[in-house]
PDB file of N, CA and C in Angstrom:
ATOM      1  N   UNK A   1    -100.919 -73.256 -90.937  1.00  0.00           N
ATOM      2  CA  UNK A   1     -99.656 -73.931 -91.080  1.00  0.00           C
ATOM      3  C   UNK A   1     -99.440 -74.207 -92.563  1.00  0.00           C
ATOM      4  N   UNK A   2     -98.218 -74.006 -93.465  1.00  0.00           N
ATOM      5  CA  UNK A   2     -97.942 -73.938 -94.261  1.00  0.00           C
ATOM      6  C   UNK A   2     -98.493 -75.690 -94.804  1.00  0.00           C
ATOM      7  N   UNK A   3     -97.962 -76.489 -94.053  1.00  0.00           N
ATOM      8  CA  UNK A   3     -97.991 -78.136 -95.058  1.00  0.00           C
ATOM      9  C   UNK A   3     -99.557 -78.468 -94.909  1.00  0.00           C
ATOM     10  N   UNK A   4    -100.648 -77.351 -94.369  1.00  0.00           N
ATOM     11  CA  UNK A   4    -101.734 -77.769 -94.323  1.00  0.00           C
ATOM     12  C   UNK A   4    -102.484 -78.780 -93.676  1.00  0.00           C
ATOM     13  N   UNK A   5    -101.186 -78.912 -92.457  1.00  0.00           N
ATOM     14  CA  UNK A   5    -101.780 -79.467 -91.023  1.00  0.00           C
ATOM     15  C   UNK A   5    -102.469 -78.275 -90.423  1.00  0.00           C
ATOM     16  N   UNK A   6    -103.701 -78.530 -89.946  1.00  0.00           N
ATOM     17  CA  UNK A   6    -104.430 -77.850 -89.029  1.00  0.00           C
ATOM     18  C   UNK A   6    -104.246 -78.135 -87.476  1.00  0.00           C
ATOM     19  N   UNK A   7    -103.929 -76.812 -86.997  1.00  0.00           N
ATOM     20  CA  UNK A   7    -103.744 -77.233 -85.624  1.00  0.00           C
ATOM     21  C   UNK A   7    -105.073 -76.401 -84.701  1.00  0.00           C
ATOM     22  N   UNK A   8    -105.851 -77.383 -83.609  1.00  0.00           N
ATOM     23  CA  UNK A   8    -106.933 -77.393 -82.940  1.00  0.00           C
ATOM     24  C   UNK A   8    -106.830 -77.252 -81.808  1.00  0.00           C
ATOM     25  N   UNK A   9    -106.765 -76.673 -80.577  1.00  0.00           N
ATOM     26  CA  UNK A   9    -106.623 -76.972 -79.641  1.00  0.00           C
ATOM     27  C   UNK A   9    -108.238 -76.778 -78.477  1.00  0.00           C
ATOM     28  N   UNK A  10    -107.473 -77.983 -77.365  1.00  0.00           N
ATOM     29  CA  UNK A  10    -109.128 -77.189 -76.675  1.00  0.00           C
ATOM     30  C   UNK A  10    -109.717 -75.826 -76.563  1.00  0.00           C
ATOM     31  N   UNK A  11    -108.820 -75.215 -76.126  1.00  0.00           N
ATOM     32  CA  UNK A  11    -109.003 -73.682 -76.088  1.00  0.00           C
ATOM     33  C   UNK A  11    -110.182 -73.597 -77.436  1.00  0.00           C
ATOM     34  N   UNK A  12    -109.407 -73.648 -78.204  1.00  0.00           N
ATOM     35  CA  UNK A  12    -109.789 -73.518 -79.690  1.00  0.00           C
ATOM     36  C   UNK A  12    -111.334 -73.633 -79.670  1.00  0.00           C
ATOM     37  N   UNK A  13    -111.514 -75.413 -79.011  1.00  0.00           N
ATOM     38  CA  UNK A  13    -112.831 -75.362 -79.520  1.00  0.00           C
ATOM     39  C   UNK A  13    -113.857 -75.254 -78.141  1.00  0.00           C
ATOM     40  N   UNK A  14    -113.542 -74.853 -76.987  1.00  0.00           N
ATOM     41  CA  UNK A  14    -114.247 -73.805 -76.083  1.00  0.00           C
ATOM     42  C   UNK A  14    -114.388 -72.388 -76.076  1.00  0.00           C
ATOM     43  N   UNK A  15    -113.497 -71.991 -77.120  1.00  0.00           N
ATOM     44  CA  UNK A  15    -113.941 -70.726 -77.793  1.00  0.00           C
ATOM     45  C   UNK A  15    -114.494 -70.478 -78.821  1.00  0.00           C
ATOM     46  N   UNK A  16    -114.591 -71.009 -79.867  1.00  0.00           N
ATOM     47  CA  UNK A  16    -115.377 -70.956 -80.623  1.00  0.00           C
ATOM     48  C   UNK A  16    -117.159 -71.742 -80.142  1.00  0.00           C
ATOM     49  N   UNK A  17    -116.949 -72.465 -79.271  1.00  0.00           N
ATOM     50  CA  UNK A  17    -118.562 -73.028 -78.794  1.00  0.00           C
ATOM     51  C   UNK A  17    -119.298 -71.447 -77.515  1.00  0.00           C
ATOM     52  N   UNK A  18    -117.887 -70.921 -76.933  1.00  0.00           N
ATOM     53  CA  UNK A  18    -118.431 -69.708 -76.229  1.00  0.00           C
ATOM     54  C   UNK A  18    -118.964 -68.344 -77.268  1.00  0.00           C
ATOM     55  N   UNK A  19    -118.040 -68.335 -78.002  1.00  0.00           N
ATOM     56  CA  UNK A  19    -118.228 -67.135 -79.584  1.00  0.00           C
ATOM     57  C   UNK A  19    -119.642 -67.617 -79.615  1.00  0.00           C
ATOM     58  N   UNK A  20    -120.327 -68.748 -80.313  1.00  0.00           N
ATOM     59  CA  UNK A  20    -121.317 -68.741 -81.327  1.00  0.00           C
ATOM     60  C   UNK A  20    -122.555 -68.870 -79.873  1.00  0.00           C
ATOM     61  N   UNK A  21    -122.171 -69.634 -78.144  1.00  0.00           N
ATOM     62  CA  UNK A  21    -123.344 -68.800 -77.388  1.00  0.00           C
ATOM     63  C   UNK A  21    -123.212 -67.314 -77.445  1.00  0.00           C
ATOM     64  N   UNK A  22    -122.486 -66.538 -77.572  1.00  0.00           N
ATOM     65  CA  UNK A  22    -122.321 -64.866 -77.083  1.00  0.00           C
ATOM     66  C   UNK A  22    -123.016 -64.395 -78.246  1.00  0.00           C
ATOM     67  N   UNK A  23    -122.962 -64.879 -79.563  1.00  0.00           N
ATOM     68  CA  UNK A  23    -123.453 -64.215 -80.443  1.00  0.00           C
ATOM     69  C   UNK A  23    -125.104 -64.494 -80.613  1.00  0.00           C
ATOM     70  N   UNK A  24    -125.477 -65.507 -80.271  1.00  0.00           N
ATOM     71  CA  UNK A  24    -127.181 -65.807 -79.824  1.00  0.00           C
ATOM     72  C   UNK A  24    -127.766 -64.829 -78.152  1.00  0.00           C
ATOM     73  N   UNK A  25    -126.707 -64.769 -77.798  1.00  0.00           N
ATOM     74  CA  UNK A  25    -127.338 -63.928 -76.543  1.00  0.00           C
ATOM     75  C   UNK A  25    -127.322 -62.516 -77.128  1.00  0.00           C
ATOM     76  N   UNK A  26    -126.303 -62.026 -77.717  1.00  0.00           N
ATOM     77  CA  UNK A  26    -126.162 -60.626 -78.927  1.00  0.00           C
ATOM     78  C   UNK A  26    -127.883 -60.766 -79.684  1.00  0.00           C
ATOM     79  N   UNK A  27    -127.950 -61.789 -80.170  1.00  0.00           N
ATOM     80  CA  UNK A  27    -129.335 -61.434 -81.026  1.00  0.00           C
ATOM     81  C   UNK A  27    -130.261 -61.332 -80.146  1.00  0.00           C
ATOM     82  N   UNK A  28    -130.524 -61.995 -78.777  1.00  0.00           N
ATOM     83  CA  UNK A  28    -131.341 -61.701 -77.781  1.00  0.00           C
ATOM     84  C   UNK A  28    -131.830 -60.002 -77.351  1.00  0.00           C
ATOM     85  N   UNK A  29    -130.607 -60.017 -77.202  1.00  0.00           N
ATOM     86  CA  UNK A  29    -130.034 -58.253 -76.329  1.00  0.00           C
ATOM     87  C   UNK A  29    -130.589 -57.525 -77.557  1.00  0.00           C
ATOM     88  N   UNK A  30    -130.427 -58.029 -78.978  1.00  0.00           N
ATOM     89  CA  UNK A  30    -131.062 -56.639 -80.204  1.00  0.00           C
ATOM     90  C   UNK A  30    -132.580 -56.642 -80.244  1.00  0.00           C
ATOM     91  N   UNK A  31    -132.834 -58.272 -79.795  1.00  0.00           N
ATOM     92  CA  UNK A  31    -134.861 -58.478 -79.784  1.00  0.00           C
ATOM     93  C   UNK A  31    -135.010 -57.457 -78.905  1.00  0.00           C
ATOM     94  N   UNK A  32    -134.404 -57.373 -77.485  1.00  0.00           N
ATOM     95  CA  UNK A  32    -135.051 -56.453 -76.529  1.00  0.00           C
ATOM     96  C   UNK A  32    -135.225 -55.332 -76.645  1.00  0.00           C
ATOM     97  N   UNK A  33    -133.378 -54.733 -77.472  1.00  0.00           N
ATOM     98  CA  UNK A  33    -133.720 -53.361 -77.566  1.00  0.00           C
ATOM     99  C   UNK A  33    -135.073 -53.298 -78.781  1.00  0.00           C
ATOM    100  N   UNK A  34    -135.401 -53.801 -79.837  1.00  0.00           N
ATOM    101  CA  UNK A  34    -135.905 -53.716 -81.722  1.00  0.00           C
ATOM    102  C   UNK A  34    -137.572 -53.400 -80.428  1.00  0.00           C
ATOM    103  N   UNK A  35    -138.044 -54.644 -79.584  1.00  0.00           N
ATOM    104  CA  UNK A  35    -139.211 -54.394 -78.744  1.00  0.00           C
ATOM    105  C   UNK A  35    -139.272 -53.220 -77.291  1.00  0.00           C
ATOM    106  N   UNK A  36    -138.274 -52.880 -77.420  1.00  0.00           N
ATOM    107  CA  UNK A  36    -138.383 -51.626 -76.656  1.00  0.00           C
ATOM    108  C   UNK A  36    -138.488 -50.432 -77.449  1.00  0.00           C
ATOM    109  N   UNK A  37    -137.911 -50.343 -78.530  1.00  0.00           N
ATOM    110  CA  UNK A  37    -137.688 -49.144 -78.985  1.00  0.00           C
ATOM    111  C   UNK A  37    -138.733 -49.046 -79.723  1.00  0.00           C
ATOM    112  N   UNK A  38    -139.522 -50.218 -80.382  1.00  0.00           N
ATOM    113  CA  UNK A  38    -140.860 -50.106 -81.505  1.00  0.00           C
ATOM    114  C   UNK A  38    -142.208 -49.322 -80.267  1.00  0.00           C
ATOM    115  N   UNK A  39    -141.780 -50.319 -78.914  1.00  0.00           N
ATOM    116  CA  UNK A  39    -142.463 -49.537 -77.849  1.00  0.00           C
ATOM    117  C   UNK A  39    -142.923 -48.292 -77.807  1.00  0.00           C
ATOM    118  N   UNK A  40    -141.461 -47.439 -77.705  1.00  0.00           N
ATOM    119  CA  UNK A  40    -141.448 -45.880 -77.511  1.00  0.00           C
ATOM    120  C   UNK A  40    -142.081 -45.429 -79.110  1.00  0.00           C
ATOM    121  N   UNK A  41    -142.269 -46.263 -80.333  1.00  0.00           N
ATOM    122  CA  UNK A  41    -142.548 -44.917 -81.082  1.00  0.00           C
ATOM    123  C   UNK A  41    -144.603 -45.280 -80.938  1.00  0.00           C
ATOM    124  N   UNK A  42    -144.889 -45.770 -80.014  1.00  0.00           N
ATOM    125  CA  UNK A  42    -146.621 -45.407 -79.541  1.00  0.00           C
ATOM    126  C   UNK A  42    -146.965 -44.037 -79.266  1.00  0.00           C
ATOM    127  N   UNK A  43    -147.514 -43.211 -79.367  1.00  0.00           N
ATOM    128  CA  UNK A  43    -147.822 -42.360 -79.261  1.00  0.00           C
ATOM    129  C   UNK A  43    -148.737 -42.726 -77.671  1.00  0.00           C
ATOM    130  N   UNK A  44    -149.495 -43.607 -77.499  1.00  0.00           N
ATOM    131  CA  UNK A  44    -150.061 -43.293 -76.394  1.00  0.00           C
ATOM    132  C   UNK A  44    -148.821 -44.034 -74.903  1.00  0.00           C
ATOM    133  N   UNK A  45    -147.740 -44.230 -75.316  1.00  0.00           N
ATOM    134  CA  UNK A  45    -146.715 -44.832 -74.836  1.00  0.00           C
ATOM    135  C   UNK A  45    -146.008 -43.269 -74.486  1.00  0.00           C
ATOM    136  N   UNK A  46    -145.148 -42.685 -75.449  1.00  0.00           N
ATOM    137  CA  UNK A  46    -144.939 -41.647 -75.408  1.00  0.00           C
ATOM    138  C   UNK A  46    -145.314 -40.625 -76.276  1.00  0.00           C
ATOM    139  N   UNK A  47    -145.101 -39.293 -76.220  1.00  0.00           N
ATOM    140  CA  UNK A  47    -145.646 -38.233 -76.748  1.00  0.00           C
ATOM    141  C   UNK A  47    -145.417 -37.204 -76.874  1.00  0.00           C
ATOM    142  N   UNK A  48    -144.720 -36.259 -78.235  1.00  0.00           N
ATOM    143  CA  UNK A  48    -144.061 -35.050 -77.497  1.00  0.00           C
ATOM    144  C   UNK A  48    -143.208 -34.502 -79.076  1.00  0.00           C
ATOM    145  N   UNK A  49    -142.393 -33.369 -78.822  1.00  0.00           N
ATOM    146  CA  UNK A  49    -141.411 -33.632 -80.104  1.00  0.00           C
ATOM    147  C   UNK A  49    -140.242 -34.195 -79.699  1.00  0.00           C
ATOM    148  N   UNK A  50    -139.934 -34.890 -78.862  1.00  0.00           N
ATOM    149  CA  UNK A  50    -138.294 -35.749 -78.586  1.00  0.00           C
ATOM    150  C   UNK A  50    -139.310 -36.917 -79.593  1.00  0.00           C
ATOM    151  N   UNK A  51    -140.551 -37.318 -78.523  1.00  0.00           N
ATOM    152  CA  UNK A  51    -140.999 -38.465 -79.277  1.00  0.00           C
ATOM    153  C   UNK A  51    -140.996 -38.325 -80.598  1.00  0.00           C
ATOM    154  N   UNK A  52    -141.727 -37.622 -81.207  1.00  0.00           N
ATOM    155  CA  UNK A  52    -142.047 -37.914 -83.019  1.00  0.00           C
ATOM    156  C   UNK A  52    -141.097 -37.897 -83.261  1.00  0.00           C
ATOM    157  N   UNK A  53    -139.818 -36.664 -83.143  1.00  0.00           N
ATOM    158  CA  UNK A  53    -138.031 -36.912 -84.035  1.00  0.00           C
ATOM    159  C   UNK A  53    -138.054 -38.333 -83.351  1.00  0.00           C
ATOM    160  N   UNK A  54    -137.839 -39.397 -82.687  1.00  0.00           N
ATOM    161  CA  UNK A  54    -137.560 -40.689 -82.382  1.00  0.00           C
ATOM    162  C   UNK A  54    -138.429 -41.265 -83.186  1.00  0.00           C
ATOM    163  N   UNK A  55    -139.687 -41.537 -83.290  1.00  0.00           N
ATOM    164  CA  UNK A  55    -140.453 -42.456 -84.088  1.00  0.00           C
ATOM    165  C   UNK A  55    -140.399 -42.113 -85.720  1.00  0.00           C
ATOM    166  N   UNK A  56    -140.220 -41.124 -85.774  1.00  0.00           N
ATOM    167  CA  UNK A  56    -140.107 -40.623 -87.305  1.00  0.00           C
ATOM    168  C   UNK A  56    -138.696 -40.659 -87.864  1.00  0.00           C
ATOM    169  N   UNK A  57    -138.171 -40.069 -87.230  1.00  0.00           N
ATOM    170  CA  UNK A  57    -136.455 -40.163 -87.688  1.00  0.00           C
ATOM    171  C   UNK A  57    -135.667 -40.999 -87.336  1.00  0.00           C
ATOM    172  N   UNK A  58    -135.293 -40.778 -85.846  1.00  0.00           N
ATOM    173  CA  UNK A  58    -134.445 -41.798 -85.601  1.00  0.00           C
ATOM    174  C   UNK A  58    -134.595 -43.625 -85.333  1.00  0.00           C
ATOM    175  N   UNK A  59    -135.774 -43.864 -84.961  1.00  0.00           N
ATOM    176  CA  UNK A  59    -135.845 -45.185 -84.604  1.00  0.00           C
ATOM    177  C   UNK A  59    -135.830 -45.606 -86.100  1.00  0.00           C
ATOM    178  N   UNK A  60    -136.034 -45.684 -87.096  1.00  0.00           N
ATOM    179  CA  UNK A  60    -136.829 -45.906 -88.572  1.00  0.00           C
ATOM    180  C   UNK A  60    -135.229 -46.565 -88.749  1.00  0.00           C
ATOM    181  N   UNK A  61    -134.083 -45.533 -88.431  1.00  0.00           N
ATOM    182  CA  UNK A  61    -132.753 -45.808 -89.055  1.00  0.00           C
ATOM    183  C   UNK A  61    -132.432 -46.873 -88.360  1.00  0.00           C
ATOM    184  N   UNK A  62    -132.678 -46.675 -86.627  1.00  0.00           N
ATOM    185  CA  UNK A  62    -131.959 -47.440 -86.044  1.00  0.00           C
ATOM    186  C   UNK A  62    -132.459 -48.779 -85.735  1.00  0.00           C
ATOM    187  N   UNK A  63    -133.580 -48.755 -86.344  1.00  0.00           N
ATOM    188  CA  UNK A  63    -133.998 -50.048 -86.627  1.00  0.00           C
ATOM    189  C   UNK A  63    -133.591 -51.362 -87.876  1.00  0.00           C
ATOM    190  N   UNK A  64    -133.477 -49.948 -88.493  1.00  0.00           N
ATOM    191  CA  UNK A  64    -132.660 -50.495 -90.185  1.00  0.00           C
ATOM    192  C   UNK A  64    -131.301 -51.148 -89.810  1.00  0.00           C
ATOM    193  N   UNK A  65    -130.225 -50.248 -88.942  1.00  0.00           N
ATOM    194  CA  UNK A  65    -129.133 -50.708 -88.541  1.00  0.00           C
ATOM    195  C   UNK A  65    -128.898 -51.967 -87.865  1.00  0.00           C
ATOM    196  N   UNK A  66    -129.923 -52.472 -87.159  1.00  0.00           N
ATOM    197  CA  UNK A  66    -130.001 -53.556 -86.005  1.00  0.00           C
ATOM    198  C   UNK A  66    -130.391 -54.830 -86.877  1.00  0.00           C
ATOM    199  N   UNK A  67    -131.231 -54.386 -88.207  1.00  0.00           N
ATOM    200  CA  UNK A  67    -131.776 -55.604 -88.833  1.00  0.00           C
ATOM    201  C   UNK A  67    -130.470 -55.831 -89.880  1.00  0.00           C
ATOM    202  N   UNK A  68    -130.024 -55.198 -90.265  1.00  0.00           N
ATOM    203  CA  UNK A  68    -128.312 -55.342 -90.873  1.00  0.00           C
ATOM    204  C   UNK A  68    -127.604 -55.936 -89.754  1.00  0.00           C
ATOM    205  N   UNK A  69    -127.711 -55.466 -88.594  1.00  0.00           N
ATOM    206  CA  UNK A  69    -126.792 -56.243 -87.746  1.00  0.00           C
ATOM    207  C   UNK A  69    -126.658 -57.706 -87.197  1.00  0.00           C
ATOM    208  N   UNK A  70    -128.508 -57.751 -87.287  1.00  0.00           N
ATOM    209  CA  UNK A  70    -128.910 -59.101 -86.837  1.00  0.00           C
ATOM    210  C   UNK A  70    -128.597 -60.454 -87.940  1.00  0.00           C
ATOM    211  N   UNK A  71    -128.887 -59.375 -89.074  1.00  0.00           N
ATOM    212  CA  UNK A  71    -128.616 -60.284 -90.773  1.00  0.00           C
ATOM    213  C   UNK A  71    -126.831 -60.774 -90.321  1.00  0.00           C
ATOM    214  N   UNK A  72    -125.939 -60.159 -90.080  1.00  0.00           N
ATOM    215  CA  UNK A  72    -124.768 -60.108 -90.045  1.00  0.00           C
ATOM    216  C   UNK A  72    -124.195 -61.304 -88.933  1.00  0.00           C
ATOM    217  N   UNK A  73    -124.472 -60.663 -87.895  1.00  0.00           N
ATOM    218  CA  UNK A  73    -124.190 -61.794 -86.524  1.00  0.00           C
ATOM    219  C   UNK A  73    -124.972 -62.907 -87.123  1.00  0.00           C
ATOM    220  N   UNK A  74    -126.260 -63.042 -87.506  1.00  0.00           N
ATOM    221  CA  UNK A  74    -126.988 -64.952 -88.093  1.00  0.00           C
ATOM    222  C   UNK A  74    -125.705 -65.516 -88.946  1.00  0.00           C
ATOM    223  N   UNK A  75    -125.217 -64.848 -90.128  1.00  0.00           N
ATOM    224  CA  UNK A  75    -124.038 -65.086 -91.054  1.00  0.00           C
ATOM    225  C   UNK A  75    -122.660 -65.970 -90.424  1.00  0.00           C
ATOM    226  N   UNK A  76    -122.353 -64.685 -89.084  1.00  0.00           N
ATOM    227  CA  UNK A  76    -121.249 -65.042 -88.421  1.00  0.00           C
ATOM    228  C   UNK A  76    -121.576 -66.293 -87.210  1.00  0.00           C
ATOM    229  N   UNK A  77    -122.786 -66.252 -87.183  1.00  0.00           N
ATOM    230  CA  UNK A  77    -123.251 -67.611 -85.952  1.00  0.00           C
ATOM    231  C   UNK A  77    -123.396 -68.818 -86.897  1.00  0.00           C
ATOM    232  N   UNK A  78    -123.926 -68.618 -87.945  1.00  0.00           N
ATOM    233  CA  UNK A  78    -123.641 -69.939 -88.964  1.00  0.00           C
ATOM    234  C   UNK A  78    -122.051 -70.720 -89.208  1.00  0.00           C
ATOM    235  N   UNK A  79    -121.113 -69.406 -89.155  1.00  0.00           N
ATOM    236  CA  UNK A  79    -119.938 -69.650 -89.641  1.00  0.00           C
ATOM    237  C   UNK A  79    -119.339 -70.228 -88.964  1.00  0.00           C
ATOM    238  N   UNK A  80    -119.646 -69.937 -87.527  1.00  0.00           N
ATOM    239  CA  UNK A  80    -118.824 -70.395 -86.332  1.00  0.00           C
ATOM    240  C   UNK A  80    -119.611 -71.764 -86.351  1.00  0.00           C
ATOM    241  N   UNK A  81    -120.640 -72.119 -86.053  1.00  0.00           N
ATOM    242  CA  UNK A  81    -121.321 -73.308 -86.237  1.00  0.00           C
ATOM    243  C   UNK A  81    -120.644 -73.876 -86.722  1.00  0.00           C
ATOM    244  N   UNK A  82    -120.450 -73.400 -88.353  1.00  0.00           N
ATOM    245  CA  UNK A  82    -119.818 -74.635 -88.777  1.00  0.00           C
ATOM    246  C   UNK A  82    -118.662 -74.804 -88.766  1.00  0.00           C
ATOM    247  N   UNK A  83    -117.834 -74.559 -88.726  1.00  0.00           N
ATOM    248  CA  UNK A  83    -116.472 -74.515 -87.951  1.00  0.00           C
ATOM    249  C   UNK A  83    -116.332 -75.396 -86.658  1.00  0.00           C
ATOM    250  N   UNK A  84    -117.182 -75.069 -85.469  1.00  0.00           N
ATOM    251  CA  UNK A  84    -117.221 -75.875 -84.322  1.00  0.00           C
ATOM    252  C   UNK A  84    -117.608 -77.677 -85.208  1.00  0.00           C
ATOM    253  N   UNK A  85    -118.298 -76.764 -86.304  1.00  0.00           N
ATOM    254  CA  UNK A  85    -118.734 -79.010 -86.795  1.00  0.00           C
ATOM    255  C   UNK A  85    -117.615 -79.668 -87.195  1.00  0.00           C
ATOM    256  N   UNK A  86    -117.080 -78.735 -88.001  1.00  0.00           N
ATOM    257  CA  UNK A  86    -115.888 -79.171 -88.822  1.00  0.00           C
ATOM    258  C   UNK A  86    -114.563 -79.289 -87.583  1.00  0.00           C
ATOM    259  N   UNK A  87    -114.256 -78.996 -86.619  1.00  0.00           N
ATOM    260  CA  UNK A  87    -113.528 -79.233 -85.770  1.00  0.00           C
ATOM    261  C   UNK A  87    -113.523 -80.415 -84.857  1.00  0.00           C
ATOM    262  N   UNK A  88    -115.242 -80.625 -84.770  1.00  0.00           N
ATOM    263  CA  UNK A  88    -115.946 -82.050 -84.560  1.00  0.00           C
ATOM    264  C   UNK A  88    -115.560 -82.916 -85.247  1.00  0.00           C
ATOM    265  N   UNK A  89    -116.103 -82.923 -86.387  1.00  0.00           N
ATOM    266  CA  UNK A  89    -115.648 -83.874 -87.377  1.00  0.00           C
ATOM    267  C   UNK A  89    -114.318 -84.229 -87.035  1.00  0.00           C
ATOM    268  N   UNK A  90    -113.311 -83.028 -87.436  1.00  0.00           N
ATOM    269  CA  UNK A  90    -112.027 -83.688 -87.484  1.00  0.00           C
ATOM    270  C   UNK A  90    -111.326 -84.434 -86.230  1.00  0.00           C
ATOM    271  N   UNK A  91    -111.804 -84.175 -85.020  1.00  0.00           N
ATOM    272  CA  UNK A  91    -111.402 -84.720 -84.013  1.00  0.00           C
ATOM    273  C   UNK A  91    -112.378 -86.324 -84.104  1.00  0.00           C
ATOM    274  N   UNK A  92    -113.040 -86.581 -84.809  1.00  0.00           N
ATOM    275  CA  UNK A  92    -113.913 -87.653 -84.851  1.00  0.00           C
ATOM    276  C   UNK A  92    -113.360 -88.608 -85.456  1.00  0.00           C
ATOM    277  N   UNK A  93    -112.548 -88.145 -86.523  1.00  0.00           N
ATOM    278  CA  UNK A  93    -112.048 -89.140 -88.021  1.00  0.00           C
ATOM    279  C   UNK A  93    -112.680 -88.769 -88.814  1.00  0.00           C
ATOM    280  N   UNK A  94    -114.219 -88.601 -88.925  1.00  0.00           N
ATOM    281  CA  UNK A  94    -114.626 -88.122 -90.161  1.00  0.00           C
ATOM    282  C   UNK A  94    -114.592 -87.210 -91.469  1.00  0.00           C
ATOM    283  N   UNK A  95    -114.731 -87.538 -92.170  1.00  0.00           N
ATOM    284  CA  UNK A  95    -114.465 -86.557 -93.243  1.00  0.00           C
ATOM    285  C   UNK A  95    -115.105 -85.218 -93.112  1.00  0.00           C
ATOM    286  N   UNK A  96    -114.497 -84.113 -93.781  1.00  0.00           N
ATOM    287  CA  UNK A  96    -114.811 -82.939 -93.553  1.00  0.00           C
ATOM    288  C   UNK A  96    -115.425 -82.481 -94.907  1.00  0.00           C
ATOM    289  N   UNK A  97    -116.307 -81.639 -94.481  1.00  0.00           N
ATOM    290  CA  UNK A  97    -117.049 -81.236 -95.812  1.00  0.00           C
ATOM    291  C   UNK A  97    -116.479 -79.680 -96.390  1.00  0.00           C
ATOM    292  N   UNK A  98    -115.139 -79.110 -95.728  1.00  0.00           N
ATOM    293  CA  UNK A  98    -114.938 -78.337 -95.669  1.00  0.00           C
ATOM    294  C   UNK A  98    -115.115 -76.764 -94.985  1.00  0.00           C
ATOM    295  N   UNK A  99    -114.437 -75.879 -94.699  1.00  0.00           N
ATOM    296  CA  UNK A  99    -114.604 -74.940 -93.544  1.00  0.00           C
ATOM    297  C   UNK A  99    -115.559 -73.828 -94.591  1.00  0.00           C
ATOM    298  N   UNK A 100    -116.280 -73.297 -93.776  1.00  0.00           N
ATOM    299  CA  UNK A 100    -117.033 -72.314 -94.432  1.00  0.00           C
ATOM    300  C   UNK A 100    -116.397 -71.214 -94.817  1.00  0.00           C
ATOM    301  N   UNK A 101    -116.840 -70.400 -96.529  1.00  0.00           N
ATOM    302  CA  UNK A 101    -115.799 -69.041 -96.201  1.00  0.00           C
ATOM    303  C   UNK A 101    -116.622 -68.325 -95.454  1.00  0.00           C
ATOM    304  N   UNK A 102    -115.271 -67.436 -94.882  1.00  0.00           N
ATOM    305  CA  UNK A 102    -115.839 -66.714 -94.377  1.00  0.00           C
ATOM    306  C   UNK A 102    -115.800 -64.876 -94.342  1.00  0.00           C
ATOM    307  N   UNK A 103    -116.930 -64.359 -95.184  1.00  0.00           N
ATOM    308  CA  UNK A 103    -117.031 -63.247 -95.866  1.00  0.00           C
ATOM    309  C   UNK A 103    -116.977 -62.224 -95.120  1.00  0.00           C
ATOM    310  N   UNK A 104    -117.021 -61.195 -95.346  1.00  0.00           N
ATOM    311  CA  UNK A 104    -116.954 -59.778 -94.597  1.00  0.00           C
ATOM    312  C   UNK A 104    -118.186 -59.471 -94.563  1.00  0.00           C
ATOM    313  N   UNK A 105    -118.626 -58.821 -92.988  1.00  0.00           N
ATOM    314  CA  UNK A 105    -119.229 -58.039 -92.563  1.00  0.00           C
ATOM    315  C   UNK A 105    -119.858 -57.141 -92.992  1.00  0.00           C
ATOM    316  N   UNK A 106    -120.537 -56.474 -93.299  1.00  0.00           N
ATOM    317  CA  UNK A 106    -121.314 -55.198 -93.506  1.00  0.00           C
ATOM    318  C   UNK A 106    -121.140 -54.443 -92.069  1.00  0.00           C
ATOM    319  N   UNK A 107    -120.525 -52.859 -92.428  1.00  0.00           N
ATOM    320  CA  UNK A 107    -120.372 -52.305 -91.961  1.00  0.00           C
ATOM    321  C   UNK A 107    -121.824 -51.585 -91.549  1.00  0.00           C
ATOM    322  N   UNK A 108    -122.098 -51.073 -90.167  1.00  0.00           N
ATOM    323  CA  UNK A 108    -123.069 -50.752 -89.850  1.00  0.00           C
ATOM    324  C   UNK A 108    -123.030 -49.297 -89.001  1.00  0.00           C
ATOM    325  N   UNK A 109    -123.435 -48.256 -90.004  1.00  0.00           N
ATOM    326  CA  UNK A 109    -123.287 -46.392 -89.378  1.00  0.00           C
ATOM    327  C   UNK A 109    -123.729 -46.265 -88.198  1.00  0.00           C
ATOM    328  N   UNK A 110    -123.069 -45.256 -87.912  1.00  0.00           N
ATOM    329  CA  UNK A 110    -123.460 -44.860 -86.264  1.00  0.00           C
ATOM    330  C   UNK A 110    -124.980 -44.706 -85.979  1.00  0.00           C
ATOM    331  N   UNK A 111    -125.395 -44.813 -85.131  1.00  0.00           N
ATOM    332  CA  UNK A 111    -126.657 -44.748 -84.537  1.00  0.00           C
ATOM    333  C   UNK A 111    -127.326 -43.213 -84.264  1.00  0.00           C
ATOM    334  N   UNK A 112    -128.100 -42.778 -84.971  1.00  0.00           N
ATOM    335  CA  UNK A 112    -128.658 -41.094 -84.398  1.00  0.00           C
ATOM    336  C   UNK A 112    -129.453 -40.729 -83.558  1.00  0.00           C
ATOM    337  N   UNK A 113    -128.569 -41.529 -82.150  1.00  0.00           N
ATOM    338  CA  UNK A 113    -129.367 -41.220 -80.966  1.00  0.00           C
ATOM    339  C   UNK A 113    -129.160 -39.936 -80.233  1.00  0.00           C
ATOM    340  N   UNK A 114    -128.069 -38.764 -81.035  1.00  0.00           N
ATOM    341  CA  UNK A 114    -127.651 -37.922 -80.137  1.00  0.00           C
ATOM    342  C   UNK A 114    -128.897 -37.136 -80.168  1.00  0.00           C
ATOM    343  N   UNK A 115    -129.174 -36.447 -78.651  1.00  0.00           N
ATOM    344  CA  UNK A 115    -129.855 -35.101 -78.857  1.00  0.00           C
ATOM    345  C   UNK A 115    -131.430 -35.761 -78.153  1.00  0.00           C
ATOM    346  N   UNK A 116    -131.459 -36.804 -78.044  1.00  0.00           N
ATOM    347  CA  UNK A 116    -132.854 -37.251 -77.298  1.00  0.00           C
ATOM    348  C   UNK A 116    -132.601 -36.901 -75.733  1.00  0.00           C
TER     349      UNK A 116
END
């Protein structure tokens, strides 16, 4: 709003408290795949040439990608955090310490799972 009234609504702040659970269950869902997939590059787990191109090539990346991703969503679960505080606050009376900025993303390349 232009005169720098902020407008809040419940919605508002049952979505942003649902956003920042979805994005902790998101980091959950990447632990499972990061421990499944470190799984498959065992050799006495699996074994073969699908396996080695996976443990050698592809998991290496797509592990890289997930830890960029995980770095990224922590960023955006902080942000929302604080936002849900600062929405607290203001519905409280209290003073606000101000809204977090909030920066851009790192883009994260496709995954080179084709061909397994």
């Amino acid at each position: 709003m232009s005169d720098g009234t902020v407008k809040v609504t419940a919605e508002a702040h049952v979505r942003i408290g649902q956003l920042n659970g979805a994005l902790g269950s998101f980091n959950d869902l990447i632990n499972q795949i990061v421990s499944h997939g470190t799984a498959l590059t065992d050799p006495n787990v699996w074994a073969g040439p699908a396996a080695s191109a996976f443990a050698n090539t592809i998991w290496p990346e797509v592990q890289s990608q997930l830890g960029a991703l995980q770095g990224s969503l922590g960023q955006l679960q902080g942000q929302v955090a604080g936002i849900l505080n600062n929405i607290t606050q203001a519905g409280s009376g209290l003073p606000l310490g101000g809204l977090p900025q909030l920066g851009s993303l790192p883009v994260v390349g496709s995954l080179p799972v084709g061909g397994l």
